[in-house]
PDB file of N, CA and C in Angstrom:
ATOM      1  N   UNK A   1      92.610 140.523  96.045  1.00  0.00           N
ATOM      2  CA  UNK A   1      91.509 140.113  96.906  1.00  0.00           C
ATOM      3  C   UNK A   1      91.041 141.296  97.733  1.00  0.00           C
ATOM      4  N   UNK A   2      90.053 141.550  97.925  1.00  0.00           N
ATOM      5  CA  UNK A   2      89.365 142.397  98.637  1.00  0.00           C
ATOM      6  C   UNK A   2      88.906 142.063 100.006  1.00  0.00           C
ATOM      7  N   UNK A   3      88.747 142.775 101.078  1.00  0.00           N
ATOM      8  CA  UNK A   3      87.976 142.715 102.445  1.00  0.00           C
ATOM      9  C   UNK A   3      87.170 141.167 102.405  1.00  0.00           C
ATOM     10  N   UNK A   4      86.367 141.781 101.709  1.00  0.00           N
ATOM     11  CA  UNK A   4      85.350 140.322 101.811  1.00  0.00           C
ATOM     12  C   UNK A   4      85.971 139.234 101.358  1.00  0.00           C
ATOM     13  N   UNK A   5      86.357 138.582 100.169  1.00  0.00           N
ATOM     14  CA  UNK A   5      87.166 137.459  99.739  1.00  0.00           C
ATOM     15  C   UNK A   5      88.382 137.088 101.196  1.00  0.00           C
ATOM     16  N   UNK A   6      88.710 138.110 101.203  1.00  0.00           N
ATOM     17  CA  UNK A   6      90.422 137.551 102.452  1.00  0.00           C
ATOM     18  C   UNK A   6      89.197 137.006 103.492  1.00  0.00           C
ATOM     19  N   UNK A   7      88.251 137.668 104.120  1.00  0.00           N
ATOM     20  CA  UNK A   7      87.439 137.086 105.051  1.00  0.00           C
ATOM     21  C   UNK A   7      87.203 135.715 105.131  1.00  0.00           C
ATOM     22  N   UNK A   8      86.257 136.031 103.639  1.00  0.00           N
ATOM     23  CA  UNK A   8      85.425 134.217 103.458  1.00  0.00           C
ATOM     24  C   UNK A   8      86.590 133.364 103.209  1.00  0.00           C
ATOM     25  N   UNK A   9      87.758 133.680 102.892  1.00  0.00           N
ATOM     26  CA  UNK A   9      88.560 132.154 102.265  1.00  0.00           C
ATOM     27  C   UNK A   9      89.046 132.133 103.777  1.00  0.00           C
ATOM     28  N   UNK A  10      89.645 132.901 105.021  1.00  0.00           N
ATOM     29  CA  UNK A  10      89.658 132.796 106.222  1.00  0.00           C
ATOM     30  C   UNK A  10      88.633 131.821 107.139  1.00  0.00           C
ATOM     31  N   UNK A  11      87.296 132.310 106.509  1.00  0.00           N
ATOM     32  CA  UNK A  11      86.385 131.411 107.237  1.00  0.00           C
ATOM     33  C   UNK A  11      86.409 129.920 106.533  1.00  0.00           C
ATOM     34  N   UNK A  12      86.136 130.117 105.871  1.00  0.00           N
ATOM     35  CA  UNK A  12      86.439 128.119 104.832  1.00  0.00           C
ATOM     36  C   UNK A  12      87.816 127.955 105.692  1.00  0.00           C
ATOM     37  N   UNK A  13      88.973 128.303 105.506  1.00  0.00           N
ATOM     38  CA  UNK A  13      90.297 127.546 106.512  1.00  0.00           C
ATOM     39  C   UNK A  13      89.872 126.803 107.551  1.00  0.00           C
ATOM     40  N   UNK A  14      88.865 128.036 108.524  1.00  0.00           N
ATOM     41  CA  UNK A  14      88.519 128.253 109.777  1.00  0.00           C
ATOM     42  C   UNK A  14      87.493 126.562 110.045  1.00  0.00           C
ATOM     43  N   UNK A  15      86.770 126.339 108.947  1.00  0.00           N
ATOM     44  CA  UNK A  15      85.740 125.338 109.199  1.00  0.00           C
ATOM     45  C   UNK A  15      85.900 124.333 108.574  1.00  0.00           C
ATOM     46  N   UNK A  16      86.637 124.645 108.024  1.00  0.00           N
ATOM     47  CA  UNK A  16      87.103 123.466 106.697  1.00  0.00           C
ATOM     48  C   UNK A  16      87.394 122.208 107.384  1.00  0.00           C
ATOM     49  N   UNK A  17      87.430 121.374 108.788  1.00  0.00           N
ATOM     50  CA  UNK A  17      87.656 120.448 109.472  1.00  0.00           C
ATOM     51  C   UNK A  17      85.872 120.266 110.118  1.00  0.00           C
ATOM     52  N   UNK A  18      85.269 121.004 109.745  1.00  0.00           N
ATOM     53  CA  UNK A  18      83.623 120.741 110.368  1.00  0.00           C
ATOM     54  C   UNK A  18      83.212 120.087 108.462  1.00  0.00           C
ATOM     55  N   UNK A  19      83.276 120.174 107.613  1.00  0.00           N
ATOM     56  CA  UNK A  19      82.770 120.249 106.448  1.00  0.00           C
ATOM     57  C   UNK A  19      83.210 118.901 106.042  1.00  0.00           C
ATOM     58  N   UNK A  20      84.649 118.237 106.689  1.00  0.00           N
ATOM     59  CA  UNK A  20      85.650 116.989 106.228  1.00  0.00           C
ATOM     60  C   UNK A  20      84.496 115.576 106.658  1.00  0.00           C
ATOM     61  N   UNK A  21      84.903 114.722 105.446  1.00  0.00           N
ATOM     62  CA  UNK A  21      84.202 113.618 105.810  1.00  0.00           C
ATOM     63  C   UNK A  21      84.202 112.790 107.108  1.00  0.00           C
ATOM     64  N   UNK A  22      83.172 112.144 107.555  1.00  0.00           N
ATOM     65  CA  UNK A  22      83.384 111.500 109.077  1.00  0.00           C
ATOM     66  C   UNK A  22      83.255 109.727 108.558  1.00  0.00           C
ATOM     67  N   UNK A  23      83.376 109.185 109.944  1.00  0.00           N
ATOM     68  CA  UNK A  23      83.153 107.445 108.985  1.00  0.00           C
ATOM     69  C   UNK A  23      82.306 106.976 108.833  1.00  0.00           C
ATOM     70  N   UNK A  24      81.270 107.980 109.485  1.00  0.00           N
ATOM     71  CA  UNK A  24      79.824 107.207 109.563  1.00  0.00           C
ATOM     72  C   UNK A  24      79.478 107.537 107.944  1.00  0.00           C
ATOM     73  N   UNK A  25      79.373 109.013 107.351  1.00  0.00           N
ATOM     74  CA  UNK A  25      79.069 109.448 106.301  1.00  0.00           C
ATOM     75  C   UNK A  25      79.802 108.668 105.092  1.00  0.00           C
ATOM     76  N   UNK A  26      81.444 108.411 105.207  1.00  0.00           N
ATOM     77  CA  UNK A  26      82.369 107.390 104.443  1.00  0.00           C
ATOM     78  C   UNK A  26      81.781 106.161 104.356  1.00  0.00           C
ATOM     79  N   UNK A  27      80.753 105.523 104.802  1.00  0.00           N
ATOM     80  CA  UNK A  27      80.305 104.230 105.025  1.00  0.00           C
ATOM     81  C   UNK A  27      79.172 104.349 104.053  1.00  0.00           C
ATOM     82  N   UNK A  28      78.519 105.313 104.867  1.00  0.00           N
ATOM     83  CA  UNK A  28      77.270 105.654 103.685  1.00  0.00           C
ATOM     84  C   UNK A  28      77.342 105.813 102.500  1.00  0.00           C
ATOM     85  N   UNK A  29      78.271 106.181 102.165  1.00  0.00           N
ATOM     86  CA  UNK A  29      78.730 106.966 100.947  1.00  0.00           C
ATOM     87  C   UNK A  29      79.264 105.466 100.183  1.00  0.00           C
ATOM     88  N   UNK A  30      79.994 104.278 100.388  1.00  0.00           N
ATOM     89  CA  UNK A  30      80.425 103.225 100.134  1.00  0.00           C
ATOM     90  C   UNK A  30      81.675 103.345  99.509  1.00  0.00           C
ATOM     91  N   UNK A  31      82.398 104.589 100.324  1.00  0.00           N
ATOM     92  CA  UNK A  31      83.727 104.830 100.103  1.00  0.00           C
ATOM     93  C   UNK A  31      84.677 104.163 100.725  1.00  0.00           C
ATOM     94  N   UNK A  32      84.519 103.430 101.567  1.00  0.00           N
ATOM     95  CA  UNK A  32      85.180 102.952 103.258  1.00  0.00           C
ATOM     96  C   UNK A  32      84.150 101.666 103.080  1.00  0.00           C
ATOM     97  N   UNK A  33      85.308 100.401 103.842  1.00  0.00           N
ATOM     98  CA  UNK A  33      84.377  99.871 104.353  1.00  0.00           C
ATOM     99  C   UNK A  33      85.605  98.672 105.112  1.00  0.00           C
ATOM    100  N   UNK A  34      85.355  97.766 106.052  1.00  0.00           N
ATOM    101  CA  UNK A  34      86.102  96.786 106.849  1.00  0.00           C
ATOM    102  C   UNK A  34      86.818  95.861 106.065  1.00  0.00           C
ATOM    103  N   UNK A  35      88.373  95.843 106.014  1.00  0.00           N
ATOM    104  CA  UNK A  35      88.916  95.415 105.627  1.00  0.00           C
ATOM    105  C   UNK A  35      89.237  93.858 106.485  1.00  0.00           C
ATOM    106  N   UNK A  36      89.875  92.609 106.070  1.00  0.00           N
ATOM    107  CA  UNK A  36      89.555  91.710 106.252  1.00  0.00           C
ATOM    108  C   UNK A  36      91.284  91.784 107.454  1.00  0.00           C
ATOM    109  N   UNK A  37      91.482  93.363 107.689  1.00  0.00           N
ATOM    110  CA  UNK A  37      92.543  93.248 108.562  1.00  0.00           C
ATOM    111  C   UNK A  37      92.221  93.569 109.894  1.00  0.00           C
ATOM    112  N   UNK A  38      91.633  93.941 109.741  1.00  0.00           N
ATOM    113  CA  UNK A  38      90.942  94.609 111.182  1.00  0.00           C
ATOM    114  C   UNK A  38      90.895  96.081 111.185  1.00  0.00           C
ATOM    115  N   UNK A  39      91.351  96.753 109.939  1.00  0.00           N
ATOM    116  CA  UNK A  39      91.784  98.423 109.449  1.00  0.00           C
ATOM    117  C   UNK A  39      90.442  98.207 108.863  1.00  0.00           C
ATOM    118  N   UNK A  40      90.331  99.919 108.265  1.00  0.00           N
ATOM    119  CA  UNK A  40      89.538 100.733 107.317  1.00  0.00           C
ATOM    120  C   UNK A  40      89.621 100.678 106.093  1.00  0.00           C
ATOM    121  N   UNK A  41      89.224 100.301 105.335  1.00  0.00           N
ATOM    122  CA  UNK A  41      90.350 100.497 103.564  1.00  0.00           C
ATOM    123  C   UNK A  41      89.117 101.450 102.770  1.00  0.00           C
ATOM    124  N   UNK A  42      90.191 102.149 102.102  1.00  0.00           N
ATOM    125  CA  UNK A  42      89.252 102.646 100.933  1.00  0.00           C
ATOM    126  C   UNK A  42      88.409 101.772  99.650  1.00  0.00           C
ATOM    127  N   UNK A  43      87.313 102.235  99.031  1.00  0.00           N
ATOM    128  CA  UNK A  43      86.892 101.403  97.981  1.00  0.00           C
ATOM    129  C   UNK A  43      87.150 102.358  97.212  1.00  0.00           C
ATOM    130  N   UNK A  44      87.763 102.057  95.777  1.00  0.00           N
ATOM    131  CA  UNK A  44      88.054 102.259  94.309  1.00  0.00           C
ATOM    132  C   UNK A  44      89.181 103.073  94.572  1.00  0.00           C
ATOM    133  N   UNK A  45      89.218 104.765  94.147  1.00  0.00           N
ATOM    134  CA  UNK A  45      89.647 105.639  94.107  1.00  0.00           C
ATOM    135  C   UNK A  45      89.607 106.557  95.463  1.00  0.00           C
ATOM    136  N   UNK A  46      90.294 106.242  96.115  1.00  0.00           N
ATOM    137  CA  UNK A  46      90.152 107.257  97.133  1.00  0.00           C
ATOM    138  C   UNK A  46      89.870 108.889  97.003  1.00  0.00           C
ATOM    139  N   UNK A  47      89.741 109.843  97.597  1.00  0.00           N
ATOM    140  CA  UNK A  47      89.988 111.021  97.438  1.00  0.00           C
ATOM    141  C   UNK A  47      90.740 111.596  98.904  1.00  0.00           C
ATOM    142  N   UNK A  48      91.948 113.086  98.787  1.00  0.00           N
ATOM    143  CA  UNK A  48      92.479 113.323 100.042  1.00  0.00           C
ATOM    144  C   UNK A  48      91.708 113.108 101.139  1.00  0.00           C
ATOM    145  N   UNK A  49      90.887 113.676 101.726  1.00  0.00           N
ATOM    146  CA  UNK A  49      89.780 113.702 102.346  1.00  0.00           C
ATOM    147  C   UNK A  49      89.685 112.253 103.104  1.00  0.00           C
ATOM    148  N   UNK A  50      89.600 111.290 102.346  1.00  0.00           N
ATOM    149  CA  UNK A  50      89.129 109.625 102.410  1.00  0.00           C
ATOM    150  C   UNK A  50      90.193 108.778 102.663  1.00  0.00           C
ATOM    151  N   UNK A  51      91.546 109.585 101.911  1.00  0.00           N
ATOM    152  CA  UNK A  51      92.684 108.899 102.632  1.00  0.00           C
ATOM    153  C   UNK A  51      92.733 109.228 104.038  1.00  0.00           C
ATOM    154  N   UNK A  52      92.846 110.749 104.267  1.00  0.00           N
ATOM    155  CA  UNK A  52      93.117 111.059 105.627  1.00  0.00           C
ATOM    156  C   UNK A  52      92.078 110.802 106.608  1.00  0.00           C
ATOM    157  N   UNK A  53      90.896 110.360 106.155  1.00  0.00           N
ATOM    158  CA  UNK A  53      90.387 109.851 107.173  1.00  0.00           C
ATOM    159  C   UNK A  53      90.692 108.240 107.449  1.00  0.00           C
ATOM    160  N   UNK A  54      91.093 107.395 106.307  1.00  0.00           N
ATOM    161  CA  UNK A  54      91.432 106.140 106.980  1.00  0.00           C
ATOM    162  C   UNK A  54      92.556 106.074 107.450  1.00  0.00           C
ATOM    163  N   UNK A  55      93.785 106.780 107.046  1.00  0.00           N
ATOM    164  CA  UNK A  55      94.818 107.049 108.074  1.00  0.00           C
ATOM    165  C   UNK A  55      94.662 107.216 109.445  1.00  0.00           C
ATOM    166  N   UNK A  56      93.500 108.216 109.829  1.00  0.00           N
ATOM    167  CA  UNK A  56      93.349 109.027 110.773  1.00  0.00           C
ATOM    168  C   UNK A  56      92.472 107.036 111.777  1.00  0.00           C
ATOM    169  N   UNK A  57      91.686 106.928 111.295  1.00  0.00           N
ATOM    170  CA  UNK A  57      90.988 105.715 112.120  1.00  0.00           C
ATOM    171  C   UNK A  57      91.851 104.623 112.194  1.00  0.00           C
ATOM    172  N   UNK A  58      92.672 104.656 111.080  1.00  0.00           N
ATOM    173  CA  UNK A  58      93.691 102.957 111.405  1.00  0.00           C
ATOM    174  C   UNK A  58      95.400 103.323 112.176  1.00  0.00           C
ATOM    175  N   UNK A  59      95.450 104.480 112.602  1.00  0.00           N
ATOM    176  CA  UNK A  59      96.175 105.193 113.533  1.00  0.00           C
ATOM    177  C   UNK A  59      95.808 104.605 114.759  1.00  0.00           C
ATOM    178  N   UNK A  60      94.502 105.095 115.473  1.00  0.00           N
ATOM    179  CA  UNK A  60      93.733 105.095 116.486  1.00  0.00           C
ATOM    180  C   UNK A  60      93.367 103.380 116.641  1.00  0.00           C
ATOM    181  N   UNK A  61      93.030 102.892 115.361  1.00  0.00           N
ATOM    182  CA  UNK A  61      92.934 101.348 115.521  1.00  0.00           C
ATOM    183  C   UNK A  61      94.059 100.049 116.092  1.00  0.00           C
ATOM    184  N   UNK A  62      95.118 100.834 115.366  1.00  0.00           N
ATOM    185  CA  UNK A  62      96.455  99.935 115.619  1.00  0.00           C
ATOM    186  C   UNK A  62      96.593 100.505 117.061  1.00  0.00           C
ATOM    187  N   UNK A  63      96.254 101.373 117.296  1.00  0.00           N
ATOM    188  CA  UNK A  63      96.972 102.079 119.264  1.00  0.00           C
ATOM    189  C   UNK A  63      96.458 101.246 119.867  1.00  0.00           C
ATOM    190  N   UNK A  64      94.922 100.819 119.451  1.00  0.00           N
ATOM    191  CA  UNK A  64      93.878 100.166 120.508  1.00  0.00           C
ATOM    192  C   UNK A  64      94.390  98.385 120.385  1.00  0.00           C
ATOM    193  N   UNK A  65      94.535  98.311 119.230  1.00  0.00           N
ATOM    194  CA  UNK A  65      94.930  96.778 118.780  1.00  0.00           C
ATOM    195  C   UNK A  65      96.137  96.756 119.608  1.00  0.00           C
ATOM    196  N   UNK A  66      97.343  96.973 119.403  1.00  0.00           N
ATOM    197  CA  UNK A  66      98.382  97.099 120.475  1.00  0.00           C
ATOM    198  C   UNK A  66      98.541  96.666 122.051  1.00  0.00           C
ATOM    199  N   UNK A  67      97.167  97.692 122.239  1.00  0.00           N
ATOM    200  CA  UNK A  67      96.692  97.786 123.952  1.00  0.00           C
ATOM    201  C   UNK A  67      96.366  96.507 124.376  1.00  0.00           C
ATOM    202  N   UNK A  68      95.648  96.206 123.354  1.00  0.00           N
ATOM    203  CA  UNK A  68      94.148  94.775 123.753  1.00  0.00           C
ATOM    204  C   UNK A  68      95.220  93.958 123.726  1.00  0.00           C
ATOM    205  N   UNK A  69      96.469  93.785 122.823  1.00  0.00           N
ATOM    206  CA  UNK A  69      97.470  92.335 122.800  1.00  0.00           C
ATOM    207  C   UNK A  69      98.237  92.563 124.119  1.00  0.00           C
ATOM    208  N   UNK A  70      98.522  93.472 124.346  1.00  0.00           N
ATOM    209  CA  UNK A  70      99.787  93.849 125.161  1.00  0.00           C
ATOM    210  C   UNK A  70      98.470  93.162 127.284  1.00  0.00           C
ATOM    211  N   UNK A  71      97.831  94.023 126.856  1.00  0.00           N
ATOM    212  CA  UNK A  71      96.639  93.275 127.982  1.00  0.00           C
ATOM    213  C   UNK A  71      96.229  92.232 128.183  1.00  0.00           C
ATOM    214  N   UNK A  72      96.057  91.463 127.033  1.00  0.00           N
ATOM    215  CA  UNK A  72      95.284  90.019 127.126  1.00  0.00           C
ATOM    216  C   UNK A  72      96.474  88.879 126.783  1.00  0.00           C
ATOM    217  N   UNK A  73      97.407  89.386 126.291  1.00  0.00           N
ATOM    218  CA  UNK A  73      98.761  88.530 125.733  1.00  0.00           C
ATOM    219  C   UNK A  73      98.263  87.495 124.383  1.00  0.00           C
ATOM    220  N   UNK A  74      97.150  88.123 123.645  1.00  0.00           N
ATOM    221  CA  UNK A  74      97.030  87.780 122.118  1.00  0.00           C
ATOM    222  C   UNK A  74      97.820  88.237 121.744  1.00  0.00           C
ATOM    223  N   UNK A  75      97.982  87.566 120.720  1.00  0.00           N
ATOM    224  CA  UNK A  75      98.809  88.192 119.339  1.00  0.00           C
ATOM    225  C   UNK A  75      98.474  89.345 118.991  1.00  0.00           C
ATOM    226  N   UNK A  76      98.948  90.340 117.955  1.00  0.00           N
ATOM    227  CA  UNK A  76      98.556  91.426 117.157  1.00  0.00           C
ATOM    228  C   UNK A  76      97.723  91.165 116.295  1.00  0.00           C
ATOM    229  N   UNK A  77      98.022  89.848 115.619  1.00  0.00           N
ATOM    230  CA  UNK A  77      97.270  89.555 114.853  1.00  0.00           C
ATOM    231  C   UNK A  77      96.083  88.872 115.130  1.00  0.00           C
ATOM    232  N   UNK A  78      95.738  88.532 115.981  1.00  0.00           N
ATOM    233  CA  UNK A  78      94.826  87.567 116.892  1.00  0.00           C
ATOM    234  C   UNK A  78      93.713  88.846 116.846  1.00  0.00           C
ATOM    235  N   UNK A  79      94.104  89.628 117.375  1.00  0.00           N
ATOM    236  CA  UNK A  79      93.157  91.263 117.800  1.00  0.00           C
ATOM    237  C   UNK A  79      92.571  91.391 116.962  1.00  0.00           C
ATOM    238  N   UNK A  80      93.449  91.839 116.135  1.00  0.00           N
ATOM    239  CA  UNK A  80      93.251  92.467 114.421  1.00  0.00           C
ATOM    240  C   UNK A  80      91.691  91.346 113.922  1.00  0.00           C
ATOM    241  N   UNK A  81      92.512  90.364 113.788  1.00  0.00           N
ATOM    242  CA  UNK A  81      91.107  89.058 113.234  1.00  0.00           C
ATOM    243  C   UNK A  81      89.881  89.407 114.233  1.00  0.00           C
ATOM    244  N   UNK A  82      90.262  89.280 115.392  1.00  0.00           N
ATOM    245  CA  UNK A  82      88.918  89.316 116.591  1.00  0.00           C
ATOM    246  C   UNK A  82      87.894  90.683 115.980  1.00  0.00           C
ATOM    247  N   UNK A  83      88.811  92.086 115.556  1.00  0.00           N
ATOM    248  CA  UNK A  83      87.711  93.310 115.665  1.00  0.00           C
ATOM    249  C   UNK A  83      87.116  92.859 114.294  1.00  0.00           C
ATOM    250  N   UNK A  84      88.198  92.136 113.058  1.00  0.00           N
ATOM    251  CA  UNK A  84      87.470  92.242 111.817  1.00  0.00           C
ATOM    252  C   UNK A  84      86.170  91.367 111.764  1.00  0.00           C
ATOM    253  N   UNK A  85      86.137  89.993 112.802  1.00  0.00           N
ATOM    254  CA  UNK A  85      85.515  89.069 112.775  1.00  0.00           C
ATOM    255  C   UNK A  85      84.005  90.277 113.744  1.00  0.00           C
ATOM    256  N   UNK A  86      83.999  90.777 114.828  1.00  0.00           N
ATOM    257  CA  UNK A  86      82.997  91.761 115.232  1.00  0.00           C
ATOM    258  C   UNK A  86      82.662  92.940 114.157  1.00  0.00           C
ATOM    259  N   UNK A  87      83.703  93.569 113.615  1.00  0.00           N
ATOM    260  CA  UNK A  87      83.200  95.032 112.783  1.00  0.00           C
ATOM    261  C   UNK A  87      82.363  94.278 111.218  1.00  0.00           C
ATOM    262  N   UNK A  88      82.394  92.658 111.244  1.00  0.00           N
ATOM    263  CA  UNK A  88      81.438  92.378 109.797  1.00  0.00           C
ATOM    264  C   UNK A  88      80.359  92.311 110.428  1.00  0.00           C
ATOM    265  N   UNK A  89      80.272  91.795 111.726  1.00  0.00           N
ATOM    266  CA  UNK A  89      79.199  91.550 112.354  1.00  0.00           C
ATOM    267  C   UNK A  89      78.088  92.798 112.545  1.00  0.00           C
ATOM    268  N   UNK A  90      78.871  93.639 113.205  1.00  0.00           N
ATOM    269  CA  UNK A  90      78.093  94.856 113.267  1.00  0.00           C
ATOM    270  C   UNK A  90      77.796  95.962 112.183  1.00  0.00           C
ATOM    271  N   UNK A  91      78.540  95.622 110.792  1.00  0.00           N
ATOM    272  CA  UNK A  91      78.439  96.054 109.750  1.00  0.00           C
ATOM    273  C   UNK A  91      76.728  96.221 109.115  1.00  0.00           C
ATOM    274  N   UNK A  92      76.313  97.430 108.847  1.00  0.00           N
ATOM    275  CA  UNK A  92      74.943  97.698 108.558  1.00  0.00           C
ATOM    276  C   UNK A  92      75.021  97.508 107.072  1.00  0.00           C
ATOM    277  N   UNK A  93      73.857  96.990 106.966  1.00  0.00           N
ATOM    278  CA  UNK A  93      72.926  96.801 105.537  1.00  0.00           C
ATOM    279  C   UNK A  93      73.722  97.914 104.413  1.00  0.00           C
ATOM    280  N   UNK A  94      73.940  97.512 103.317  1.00  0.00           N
ATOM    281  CA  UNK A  94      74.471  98.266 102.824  1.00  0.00           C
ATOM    282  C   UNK A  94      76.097  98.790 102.478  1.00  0.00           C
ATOM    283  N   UNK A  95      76.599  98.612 103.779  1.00  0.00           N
ATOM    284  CA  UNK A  95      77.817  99.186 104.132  1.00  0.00           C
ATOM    285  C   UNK A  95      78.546  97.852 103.248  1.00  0.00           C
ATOM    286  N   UNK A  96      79.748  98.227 103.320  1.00  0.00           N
ATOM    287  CA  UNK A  96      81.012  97.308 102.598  1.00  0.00           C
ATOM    288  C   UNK A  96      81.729  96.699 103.904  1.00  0.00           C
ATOM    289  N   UNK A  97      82.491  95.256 103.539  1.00  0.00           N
ATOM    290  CA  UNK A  97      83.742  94.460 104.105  1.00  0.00           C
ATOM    291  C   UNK A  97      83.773  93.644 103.336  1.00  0.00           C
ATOM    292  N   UNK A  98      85.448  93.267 103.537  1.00  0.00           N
ATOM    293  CA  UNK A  98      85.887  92.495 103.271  1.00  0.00           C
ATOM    294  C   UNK A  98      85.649  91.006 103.253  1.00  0.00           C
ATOM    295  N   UNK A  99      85.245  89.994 102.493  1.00  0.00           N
ATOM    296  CA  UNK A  99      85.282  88.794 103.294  1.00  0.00           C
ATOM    297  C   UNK A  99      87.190  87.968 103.323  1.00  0.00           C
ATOM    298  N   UNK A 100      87.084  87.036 104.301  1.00  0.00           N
ATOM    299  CA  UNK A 100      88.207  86.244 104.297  1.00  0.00           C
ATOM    300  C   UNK A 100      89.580  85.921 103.226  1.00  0.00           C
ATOM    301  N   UNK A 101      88.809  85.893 101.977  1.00  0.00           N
ATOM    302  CA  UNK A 101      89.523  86.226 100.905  1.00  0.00           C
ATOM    303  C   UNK A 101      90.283  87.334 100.077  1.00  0.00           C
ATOM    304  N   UNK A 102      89.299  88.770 100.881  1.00  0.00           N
ATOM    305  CA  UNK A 102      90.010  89.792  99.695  1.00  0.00           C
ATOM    306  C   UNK A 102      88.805  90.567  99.089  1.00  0.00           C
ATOM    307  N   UNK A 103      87.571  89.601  98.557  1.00  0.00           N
ATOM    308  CA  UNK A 103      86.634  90.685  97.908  1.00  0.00           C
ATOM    309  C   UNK A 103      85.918  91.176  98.956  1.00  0.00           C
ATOM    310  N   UNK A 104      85.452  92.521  97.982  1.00  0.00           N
ATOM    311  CA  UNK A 104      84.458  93.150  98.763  1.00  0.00           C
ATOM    312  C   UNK A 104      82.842  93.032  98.614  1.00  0.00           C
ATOM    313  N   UNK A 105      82.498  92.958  99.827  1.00  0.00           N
ATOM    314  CA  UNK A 105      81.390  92.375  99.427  1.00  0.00           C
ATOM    315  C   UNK A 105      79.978  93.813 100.072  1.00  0.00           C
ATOM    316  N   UNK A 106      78.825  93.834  99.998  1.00  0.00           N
ATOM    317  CA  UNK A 106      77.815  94.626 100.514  1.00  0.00           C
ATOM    318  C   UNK A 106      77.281  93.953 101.172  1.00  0.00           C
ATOM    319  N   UNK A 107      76.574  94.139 102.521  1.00  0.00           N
ATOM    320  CA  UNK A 107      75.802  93.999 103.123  1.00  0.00           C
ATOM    321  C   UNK A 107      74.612  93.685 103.289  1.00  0.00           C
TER     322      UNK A 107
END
């Protein structure tokens, strides 16, 4: 590798977290969409990228789900149903969830 190559593969490392998918774009894309748990799930085939981002949101989801039971003295599961029953609601045209059963349905 030369000067320039060691550089540019330095800079891709460097940005390579600005370039990674977000959830708004995962939605668009109809890679992601509301699972009937109150999580993120992937549609079909995931890719790394798509895993680690629903890892990364149903991390942050379960912390908040946690909070809201531990505060209001719902269940876990009570929460969980409450955001899935709001995130179909607010689910845009297009986008994917789950219904009650399991399939996925579009918007």
């Amino acid at each position: 590798m030369n000067c320039f190559e060691v550089a540019a593969f330095l800079l891709v490392l460097a940005f390579q977290s600005a370039w990674a998918i977000d959830l708004h774009a995962a939605k668009e894309q109809g890679v992601v969409g509301e699972a009937n748990t109150g999580y993120l799930a992937p549609i079909g085939t995931p890719s790394a990228e798509v895993k680690a981002l629903v890892s990364e949101v149903n991390a942050k989801r379960k912390a908040e789900f946690k909070r809201t039971a531990e505060k209001t003295g719902a269940t876990l599961q009570q929460v969980q149903f409450r955001f899935y029953e709001l995130a179909v609601q607010r689910t845009k045209p297009g986008h994917y969830y789950q219904d009650p059963g399991g399939s996925w349905k579009q918007k």
